[in-house]
C-alpha atoms as a PDB file:
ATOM      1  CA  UNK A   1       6.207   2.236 113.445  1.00  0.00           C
ATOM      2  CA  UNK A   2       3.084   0.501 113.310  1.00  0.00           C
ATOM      3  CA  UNK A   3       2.799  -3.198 114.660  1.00  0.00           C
ATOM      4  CA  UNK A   4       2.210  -5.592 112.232  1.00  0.00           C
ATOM      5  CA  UNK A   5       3.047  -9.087 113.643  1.00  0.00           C
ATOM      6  CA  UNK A   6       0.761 -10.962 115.493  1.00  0.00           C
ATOM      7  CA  UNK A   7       1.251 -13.259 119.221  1.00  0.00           C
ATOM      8  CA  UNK A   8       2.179 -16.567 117.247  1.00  0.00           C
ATOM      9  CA  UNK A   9       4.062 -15.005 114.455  1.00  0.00           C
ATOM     10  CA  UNK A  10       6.473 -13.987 117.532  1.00  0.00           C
ATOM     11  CA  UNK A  11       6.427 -16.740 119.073  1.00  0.00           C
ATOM     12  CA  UNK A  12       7.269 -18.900 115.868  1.00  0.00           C
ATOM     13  CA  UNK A  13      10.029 -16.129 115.234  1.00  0.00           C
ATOM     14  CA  UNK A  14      11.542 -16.712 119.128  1.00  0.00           C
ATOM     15  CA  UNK A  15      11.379 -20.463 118.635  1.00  0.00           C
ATOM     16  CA  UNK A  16      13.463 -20.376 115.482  1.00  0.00           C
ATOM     17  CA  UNK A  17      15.850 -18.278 117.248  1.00  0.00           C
ATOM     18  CA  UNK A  18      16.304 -20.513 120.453  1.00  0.00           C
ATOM     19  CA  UNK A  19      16.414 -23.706 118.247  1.00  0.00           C
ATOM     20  CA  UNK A  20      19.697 -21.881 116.169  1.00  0.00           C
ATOM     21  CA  UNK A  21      21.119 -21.224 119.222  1.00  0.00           C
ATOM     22  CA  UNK A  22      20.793 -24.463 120.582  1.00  0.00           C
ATOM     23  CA  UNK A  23      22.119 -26.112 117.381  1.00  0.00           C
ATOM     24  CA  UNK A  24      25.088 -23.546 117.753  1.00  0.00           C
ATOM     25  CA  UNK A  25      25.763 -23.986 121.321  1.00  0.00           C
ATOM     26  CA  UNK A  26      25.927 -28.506 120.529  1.00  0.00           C
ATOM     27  CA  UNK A  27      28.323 -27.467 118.116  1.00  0.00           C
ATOM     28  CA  UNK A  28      25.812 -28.480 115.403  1.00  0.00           C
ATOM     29  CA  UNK A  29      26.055 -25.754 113.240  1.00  0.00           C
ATOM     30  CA  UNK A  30      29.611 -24.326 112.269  1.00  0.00           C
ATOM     31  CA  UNK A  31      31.085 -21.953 110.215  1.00  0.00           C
ATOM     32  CA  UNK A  32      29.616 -19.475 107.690  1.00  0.00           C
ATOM     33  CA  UNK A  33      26.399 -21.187 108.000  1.00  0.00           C
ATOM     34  CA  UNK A  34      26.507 -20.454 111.829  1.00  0.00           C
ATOM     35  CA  UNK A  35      27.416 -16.421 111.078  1.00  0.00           C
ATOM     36  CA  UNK A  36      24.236 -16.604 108.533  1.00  0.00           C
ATOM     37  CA  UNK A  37      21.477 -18.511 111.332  1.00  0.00           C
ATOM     38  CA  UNK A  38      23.184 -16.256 113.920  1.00  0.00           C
ATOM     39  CA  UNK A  39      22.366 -12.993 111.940  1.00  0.00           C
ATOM     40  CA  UNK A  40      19.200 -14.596 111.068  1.00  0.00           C
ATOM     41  CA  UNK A  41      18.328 -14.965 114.141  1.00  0.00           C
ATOM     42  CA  UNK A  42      19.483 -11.964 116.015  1.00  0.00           C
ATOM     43  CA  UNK A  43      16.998 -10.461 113.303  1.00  0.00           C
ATOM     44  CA  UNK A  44      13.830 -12.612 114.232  1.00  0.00           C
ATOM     45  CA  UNK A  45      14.498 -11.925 117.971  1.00  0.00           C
ATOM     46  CA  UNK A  46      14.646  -7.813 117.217  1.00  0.00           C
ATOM     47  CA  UNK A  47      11.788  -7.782 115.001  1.00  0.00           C
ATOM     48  CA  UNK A  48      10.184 -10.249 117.420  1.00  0.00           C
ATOM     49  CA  UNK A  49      10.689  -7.451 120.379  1.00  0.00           C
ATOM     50  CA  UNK A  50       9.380  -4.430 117.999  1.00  0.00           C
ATOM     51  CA  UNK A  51       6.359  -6.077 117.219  1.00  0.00           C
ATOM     52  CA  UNK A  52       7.404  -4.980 113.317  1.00  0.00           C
ATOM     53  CA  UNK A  53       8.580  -6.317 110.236  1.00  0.00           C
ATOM     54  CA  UNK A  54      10.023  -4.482 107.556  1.00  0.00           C
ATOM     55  CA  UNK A  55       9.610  -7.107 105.199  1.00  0.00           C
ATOM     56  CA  UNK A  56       5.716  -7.151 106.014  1.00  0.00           C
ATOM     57  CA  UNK A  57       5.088  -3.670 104.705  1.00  0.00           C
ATOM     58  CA  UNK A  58       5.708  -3.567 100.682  1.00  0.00           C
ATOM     59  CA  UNK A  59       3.766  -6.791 100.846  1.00  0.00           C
ATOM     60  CA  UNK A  60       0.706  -5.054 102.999  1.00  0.00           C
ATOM     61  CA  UNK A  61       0.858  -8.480 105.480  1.00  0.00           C
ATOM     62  CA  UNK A  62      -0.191  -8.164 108.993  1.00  0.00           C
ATOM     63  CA  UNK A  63      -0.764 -10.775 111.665  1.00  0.00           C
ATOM     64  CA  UNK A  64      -1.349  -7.939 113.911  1.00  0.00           C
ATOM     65  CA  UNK A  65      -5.044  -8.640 115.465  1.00  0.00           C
ATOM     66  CA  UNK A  66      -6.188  -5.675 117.058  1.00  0.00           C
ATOM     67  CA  UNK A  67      -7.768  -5.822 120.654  1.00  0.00           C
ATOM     68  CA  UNK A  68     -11.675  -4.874 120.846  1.00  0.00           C
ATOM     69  CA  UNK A  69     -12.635  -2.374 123.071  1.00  0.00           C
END
């Protein structure tokens, strides 16, 4: 798999993720739409990790910035 998310697209992604589970944890969010922004967000926090988006690739995006030598 090649990388294809950038530093502050993961961070954005890991954000989103702790503010759902802080809305879930205050008892904010309940329900189905709490199964959907829990998937959701168990999603951004994997791809976060992985450094890869499947979504990103039939759309050739990248926020990957490559390090120079």
């Amino acid at each position: 798999m090649k990388k294809n998310m950038g530093a502050t697209d993961k961070a954005i992604r890991i954000l989103t993720a702790a503010a759902i589970a802080v809305l879930y944890f205050t008892n904010v969010i309940a329900g189905m739409w709490a199964i959907i922004l829990g998937i959701l967000a168990a999603v951004f926090l994997l791809t976060s990790f992985i450094s890869f988006c499947p979504l990103y690739l039939p759309f050739h995006i990248s926020t990957y910035k490559k390090k120079k030598q």
